[in-house]
PDB file of N, CA and C in Angstrom:
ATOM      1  N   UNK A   1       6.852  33.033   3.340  1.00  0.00           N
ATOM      2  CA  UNK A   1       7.194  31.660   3.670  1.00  0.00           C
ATOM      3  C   UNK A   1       6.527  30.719   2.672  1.00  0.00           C
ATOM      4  N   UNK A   2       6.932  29.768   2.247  1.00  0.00           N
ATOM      5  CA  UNK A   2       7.183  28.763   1.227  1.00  0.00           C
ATOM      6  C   UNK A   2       6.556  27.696   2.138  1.00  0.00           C
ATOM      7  N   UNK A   3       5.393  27.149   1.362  1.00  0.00           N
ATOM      8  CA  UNK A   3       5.010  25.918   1.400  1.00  0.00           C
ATOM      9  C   UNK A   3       5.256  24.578   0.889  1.00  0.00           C
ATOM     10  N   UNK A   4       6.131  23.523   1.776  1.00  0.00           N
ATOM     11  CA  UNK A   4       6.636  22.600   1.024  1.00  0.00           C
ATOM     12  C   UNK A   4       5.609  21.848   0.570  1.00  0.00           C
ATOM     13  N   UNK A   5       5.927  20.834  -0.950  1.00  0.00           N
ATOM     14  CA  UNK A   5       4.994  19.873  -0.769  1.00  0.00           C
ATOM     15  C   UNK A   5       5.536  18.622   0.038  1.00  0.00           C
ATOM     16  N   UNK A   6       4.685  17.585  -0.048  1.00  0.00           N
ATOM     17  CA  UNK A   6       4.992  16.444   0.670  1.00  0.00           C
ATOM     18  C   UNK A   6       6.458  15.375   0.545  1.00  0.00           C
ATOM     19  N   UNK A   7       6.503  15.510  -1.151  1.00  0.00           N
ATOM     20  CA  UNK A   7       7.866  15.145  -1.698  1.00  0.00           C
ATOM     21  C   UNK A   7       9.058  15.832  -1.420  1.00  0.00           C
ATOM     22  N   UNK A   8       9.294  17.026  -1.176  1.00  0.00           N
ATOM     23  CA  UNK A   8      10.226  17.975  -0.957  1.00  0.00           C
ATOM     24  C   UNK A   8      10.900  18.071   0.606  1.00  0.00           C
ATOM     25  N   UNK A   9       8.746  18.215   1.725  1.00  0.00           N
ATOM     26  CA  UNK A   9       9.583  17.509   3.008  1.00  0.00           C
ATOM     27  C   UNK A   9      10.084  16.383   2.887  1.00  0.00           C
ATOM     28  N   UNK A  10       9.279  15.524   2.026  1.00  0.00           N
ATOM     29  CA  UNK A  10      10.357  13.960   2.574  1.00  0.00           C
ATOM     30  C   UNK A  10      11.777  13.838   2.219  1.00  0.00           C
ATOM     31  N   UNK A  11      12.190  15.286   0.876  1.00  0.00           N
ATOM     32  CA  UNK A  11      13.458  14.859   0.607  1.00  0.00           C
ATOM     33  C   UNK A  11      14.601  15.684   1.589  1.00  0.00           C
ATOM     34  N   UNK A  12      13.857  16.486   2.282  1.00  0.00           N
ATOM     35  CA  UNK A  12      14.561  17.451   2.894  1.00  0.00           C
ATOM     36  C   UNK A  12      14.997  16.939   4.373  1.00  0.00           C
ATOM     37  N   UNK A  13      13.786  15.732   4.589  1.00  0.00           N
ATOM     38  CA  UNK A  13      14.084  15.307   6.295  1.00  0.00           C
ATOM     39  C   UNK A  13      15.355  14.645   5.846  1.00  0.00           C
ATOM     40  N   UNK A  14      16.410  14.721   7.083  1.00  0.00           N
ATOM     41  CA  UNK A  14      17.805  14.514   7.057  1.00  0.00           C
ATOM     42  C   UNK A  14      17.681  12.559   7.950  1.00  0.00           C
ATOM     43  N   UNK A  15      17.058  13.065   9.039  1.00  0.00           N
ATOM     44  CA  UNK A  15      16.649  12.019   9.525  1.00  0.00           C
ATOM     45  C   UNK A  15      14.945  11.500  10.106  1.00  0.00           C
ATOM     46  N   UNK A  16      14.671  10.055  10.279  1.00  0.00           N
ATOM     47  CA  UNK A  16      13.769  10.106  10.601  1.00  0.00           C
ATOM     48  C   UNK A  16      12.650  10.577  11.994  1.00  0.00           C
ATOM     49  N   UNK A  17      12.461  10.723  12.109  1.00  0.00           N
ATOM     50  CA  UNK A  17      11.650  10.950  13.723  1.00  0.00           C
ATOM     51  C   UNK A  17      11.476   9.920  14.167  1.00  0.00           C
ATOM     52  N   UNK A  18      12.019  10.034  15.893  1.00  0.00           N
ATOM     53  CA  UNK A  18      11.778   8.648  16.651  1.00  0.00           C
ATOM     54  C   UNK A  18      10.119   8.848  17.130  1.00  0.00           C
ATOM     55  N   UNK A  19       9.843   7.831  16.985  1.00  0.00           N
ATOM     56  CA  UNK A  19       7.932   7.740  17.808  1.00  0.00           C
ATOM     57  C   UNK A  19       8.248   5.953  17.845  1.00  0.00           C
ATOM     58  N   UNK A  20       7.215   5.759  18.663  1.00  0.00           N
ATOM     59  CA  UNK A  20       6.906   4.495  19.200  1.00  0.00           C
ATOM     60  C   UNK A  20       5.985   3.622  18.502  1.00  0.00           C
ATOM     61  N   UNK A  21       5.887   2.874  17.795  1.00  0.00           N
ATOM     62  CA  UNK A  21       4.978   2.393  16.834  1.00  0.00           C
ATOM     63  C   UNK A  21       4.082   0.853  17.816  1.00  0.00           C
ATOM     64  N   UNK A  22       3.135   0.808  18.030  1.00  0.00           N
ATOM     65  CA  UNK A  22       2.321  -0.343  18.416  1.00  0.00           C
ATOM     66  C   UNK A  22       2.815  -1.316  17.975  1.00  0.00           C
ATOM     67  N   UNK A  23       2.524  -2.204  19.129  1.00  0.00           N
ATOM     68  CA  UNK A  23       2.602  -3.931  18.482  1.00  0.00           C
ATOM     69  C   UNK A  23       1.629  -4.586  17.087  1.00  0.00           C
ATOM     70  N   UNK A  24       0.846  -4.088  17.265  1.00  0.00           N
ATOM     71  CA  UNK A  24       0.082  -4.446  15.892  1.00  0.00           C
ATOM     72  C   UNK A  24       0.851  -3.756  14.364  1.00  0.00           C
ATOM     73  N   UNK A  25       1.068  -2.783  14.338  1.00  0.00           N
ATOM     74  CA  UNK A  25       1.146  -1.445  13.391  1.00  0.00           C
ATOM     75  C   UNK A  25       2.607  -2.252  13.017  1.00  0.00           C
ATOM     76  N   UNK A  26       3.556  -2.160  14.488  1.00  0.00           N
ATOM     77  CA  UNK A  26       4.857  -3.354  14.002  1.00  0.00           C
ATOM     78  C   UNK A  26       4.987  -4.794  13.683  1.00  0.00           C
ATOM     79  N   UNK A  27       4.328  -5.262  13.838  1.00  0.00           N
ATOM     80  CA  UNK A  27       3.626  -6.786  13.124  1.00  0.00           C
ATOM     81  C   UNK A  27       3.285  -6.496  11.553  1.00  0.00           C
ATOM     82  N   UNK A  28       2.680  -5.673  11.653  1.00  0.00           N
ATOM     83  CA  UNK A  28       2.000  -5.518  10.080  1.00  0.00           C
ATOM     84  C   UNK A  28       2.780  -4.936   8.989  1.00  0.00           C
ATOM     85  N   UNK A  29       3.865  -4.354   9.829  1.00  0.00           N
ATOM     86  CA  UNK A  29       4.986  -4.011   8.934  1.00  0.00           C
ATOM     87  C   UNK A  29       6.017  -4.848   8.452  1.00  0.00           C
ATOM     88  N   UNK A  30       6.556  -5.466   9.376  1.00  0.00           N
ATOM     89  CA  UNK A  30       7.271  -6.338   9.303  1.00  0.00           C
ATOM     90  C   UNK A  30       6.649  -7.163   8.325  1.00  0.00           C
ATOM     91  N   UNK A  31       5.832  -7.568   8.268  1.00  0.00           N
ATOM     92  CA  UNK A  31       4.912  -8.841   7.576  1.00  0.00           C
ATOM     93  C   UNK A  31       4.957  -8.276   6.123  1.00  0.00           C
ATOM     94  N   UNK A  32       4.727  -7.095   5.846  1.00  0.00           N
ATOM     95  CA  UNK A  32       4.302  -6.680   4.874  1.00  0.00           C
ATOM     96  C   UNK A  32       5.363  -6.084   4.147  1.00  0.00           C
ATOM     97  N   UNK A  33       6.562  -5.886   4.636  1.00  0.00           N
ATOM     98  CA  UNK A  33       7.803  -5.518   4.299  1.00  0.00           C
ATOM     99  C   UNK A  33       8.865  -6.617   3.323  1.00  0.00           C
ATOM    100  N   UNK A  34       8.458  -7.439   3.339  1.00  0.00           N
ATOM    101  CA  UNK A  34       8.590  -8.955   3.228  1.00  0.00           C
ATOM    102  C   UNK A  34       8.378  -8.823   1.938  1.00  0.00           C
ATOM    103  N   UNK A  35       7.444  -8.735   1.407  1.00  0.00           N
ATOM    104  CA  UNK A  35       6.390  -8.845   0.454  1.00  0.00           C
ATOM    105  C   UNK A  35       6.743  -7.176  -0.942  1.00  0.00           C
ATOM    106  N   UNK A  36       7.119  -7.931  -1.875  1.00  0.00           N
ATOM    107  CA  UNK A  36       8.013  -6.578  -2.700  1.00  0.00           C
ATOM    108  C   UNK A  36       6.581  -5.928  -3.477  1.00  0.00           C
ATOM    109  N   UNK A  37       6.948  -4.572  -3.611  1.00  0.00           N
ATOM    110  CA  UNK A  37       5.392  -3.422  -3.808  1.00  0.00           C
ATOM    111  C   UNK A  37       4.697  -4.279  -4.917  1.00  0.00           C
ATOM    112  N   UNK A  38       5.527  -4.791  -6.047  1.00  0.00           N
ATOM    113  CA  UNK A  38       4.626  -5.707  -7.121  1.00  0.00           C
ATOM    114  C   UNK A  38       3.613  -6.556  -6.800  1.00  0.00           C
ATOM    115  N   UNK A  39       3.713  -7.072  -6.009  1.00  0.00           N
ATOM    116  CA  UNK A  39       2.633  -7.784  -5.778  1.00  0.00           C
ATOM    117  C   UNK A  39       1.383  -6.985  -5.586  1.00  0.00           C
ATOM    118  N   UNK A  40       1.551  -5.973  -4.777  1.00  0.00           N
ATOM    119  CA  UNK A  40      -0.203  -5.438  -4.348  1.00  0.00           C
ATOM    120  C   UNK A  40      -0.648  -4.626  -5.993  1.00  0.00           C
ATOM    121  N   UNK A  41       0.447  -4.597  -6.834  1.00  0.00           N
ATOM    122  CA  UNK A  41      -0.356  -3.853  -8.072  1.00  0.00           C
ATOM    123  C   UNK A  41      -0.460  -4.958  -9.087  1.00  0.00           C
ATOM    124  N   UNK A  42       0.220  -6.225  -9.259  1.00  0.00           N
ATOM    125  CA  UNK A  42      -0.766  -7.339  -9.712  1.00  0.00           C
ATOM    126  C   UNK A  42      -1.799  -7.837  -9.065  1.00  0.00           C
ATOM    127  N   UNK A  43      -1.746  -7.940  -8.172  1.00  0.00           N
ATOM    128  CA  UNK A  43      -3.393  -8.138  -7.045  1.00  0.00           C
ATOM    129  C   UNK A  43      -4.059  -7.406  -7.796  1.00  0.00           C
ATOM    130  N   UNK A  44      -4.082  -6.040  -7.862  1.00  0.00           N
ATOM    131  CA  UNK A  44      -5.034  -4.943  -8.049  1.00  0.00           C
ATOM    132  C   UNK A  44      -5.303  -5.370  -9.621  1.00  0.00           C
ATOM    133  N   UNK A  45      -4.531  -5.464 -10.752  1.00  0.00           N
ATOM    134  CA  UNK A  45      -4.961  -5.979 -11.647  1.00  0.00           C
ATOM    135  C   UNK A  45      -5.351  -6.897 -11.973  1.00  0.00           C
ATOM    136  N   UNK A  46      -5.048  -8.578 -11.697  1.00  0.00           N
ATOM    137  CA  UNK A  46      -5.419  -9.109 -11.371  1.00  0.00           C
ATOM    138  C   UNK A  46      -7.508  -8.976 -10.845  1.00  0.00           C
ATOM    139  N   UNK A  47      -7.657  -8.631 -10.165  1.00  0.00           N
ATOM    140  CA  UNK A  47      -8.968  -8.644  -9.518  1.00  0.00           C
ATOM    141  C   UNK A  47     -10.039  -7.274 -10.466  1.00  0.00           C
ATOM    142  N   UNK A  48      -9.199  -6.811 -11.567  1.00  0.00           N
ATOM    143  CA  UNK A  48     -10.161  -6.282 -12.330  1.00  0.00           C
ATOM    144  C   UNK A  48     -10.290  -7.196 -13.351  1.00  0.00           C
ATOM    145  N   UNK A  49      -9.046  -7.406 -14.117  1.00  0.00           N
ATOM    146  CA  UNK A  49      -9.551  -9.004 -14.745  1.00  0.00           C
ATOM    147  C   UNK A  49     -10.502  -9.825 -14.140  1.00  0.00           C
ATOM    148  N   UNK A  50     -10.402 -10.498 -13.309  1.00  0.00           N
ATOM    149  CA  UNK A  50     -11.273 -11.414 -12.715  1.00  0.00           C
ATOM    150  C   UNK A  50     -12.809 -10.913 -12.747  1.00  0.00           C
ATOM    151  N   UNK A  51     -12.667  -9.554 -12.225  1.00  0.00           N
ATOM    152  CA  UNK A  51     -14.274  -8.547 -12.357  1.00  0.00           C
ATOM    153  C   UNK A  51     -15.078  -8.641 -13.894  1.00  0.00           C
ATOM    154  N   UNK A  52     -13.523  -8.647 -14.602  1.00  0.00           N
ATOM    155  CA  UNK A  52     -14.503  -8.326 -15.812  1.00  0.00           C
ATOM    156  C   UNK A  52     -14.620  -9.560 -16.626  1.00  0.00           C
ATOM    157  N   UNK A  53     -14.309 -10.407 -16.164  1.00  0.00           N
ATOM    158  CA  UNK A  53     -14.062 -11.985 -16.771  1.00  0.00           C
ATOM    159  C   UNK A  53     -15.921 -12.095 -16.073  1.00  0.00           C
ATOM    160  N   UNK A  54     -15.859 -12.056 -14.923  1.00  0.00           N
ATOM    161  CA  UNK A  54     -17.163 -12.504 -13.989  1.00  0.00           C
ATOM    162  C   UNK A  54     -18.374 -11.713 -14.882  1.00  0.00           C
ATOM    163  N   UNK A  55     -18.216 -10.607 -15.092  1.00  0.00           N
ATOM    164  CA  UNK A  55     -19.217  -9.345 -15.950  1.00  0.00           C
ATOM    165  C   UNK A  55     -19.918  -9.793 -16.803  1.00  0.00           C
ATOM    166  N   UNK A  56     -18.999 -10.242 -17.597  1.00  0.00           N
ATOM    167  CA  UNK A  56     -18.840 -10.326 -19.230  1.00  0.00           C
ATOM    168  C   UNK A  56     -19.457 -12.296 -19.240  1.00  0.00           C
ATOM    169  N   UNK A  57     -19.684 -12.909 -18.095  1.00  0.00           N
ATOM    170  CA  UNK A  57     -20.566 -14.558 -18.077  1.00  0.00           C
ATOM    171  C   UNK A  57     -21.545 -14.250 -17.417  1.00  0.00           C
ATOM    172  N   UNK A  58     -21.803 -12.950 -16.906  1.00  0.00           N
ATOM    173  CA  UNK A  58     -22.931 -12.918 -16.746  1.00  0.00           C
ATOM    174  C   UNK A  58     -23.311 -13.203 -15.022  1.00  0.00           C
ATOM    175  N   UNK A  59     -21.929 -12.939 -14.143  1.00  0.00           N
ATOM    176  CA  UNK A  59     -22.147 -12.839 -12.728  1.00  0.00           C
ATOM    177  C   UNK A  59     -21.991 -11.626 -12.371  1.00  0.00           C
ATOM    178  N   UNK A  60     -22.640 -10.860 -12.578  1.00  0.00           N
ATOM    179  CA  UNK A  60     -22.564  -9.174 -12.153  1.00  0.00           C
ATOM    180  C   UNK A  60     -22.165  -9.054 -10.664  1.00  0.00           C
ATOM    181  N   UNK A  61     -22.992  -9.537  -9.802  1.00  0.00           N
ATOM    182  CA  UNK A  61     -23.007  -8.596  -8.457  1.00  0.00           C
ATOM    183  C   UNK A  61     -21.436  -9.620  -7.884  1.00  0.00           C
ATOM    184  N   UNK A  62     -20.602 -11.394  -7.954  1.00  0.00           N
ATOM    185  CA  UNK A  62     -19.515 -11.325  -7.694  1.00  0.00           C
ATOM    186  C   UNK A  62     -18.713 -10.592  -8.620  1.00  0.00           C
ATOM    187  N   UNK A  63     -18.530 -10.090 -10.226  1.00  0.00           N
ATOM    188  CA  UNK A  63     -18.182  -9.282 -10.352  1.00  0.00           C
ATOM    189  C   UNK A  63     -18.337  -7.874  -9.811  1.00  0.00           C
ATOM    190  N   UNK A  64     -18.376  -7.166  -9.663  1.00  0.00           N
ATOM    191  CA  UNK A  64     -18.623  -6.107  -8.386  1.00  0.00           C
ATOM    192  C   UNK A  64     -18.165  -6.210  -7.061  1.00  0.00           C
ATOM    193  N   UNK A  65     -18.354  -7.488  -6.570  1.00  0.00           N
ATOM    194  CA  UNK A  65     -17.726  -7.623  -5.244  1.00  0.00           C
ATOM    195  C   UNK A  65     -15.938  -7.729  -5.728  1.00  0.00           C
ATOM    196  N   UNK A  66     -15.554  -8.869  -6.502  1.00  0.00           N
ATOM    197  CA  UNK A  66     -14.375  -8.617  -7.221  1.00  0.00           C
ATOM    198  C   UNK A  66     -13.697  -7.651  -7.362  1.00  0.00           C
ATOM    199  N   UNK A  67     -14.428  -6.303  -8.187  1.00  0.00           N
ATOM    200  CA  UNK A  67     -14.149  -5.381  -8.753  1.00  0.00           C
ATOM    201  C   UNK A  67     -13.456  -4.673  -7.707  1.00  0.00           C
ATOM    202  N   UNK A  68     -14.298  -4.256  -6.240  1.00  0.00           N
ATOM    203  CA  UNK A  68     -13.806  -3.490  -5.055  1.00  0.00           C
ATOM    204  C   UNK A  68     -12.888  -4.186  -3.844  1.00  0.00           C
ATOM    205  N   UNK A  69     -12.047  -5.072  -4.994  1.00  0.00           N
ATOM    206  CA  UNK A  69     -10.927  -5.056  -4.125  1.00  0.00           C
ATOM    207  C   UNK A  69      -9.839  -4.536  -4.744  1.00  0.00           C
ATOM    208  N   UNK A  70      -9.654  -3.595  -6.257  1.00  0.00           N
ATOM    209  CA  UNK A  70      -8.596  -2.915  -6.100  1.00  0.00           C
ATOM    210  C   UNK A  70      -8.282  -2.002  -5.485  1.00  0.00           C
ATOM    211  N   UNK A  71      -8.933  -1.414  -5.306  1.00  0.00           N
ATOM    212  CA  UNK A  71      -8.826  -0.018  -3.888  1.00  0.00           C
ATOM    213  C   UNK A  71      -7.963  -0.734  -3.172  1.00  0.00           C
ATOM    214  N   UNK A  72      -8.657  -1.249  -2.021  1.00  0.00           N
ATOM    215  CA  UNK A  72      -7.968  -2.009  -1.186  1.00  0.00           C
ATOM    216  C   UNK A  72      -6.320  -3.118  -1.503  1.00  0.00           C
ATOM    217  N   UNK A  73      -6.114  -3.328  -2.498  1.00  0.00           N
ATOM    218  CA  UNK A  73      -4.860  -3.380  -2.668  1.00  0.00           C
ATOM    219  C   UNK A  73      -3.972  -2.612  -3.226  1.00  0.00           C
ATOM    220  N   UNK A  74      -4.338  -1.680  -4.209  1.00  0.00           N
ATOM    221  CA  UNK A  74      -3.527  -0.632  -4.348  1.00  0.00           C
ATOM    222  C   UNK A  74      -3.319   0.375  -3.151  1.00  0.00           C
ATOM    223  N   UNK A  75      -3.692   0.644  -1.944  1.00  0.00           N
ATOM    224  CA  UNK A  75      -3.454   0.998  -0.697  1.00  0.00           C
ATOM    225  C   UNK A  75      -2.476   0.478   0.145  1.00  0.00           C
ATOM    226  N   UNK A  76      -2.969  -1.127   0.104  1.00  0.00           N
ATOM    227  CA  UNK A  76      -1.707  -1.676   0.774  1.00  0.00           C
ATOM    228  C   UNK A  76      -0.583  -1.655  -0.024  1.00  0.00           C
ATOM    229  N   UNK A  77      -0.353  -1.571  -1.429  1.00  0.00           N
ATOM    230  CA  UNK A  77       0.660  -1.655  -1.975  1.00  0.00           C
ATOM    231  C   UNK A  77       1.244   0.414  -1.568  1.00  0.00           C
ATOM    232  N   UNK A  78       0.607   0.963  -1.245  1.00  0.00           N
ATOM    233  CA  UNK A  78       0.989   2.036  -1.172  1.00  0.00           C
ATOM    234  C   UNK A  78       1.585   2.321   0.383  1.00  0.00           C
ATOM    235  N   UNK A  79       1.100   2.105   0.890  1.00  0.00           N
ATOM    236  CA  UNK A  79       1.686   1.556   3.202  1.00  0.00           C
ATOM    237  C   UNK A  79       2.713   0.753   2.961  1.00  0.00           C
ATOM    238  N   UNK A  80       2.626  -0.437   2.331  1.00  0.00           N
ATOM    239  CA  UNK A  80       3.997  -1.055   2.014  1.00  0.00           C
ATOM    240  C   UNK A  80       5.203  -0.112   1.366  1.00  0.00           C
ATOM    241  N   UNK A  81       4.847   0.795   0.501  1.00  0.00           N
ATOM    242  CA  UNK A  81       5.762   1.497  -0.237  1.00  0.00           C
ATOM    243  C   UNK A  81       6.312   2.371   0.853  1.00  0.00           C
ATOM    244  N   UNK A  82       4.854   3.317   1.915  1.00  0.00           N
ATOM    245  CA  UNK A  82       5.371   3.949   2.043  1.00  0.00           C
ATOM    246  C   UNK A  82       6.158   3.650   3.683  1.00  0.00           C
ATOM    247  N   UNK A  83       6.136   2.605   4.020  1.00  0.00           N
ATOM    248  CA  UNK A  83       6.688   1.921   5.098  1.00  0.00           C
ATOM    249  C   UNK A  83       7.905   1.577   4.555  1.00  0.00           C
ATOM    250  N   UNK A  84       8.266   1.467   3.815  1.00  0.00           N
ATOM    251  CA  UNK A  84       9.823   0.987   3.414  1.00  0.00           C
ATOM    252  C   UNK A  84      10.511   2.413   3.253  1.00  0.00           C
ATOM    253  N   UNK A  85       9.885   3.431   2.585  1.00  0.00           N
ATOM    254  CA  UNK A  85      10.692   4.641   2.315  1.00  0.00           C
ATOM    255  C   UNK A  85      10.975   4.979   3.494  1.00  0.00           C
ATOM    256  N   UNK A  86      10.044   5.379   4.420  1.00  0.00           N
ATOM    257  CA  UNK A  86      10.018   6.444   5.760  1.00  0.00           C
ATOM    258  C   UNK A  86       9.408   6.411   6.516  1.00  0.00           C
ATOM    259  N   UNK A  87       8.954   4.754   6.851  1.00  0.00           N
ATOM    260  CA  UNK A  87       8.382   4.565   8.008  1.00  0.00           C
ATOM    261  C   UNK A  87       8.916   4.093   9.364  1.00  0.00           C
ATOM    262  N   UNK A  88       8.510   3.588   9.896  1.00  0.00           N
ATOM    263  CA  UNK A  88       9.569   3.573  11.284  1.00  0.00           C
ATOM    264  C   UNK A  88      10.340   1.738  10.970  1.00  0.00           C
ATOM    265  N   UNK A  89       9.946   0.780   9.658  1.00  0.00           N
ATOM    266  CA  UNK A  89      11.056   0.372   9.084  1.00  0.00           C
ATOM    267  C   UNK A  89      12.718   1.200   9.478  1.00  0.00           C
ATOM    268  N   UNK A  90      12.356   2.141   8.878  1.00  0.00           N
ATOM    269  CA  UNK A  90      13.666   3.064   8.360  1.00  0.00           C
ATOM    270  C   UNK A  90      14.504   3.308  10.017  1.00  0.00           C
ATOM    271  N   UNK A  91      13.511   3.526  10.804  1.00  0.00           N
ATOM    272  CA  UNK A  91      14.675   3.731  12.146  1.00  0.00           C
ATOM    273  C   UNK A  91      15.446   2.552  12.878  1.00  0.00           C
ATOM    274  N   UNK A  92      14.369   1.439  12.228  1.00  0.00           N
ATOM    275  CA  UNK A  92      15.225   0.325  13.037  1.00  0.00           C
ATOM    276  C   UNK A  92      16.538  -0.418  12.401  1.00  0.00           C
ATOM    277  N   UNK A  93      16.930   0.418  11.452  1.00  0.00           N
ATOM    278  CA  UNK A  93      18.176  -0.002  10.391  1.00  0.00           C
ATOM    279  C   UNK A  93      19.177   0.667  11.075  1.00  0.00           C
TER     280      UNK A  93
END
């Protein structure tokens, strides 16, 4: 038996699975669905510029605080992505 990877199940599911998604979890989708994936990966660049703009005059530690918010938006840009492909977005169409 053959182990799929993750790309292969997703191309193979025919349809999505019904589950019940929270009021919050559906708020945050909706909201964020709105909002096209570009944005969370200029954010993310964006805020290393800014890090290293801050660095480089000589504010180290808000550079640093700066710095650790690309994580955090390249994530949401990734929940956004992956909420539009095959998230429960997809069942309410």
């Amino acid at each position: 038996m053959r182990l799929l990877g993750l790309k292969e199940r997703a191309l193979t599911t025919s349809k999505p699975e019904k589950h019940k998604e929270g009021m919050v979890a559906r708020l945050i989708e909706q909201q964020t669905a709105k909002l096209p994936s570009d944005v969370f990966l200029w954010a993310a660049l964006g805020s290393i510029g800014a890090a290293f703009v801050l660095e480089v005059t000589g504010r180290e530690e808000k550079g640093h605080f700066v710095g650790q918010w690309v994580a955090p938006f390249l994530l949401l840009g990734l929940y956004n992505k992956l909420v539009k492909v095959s998230g429960s977005d997809r069942i309410r169409r």
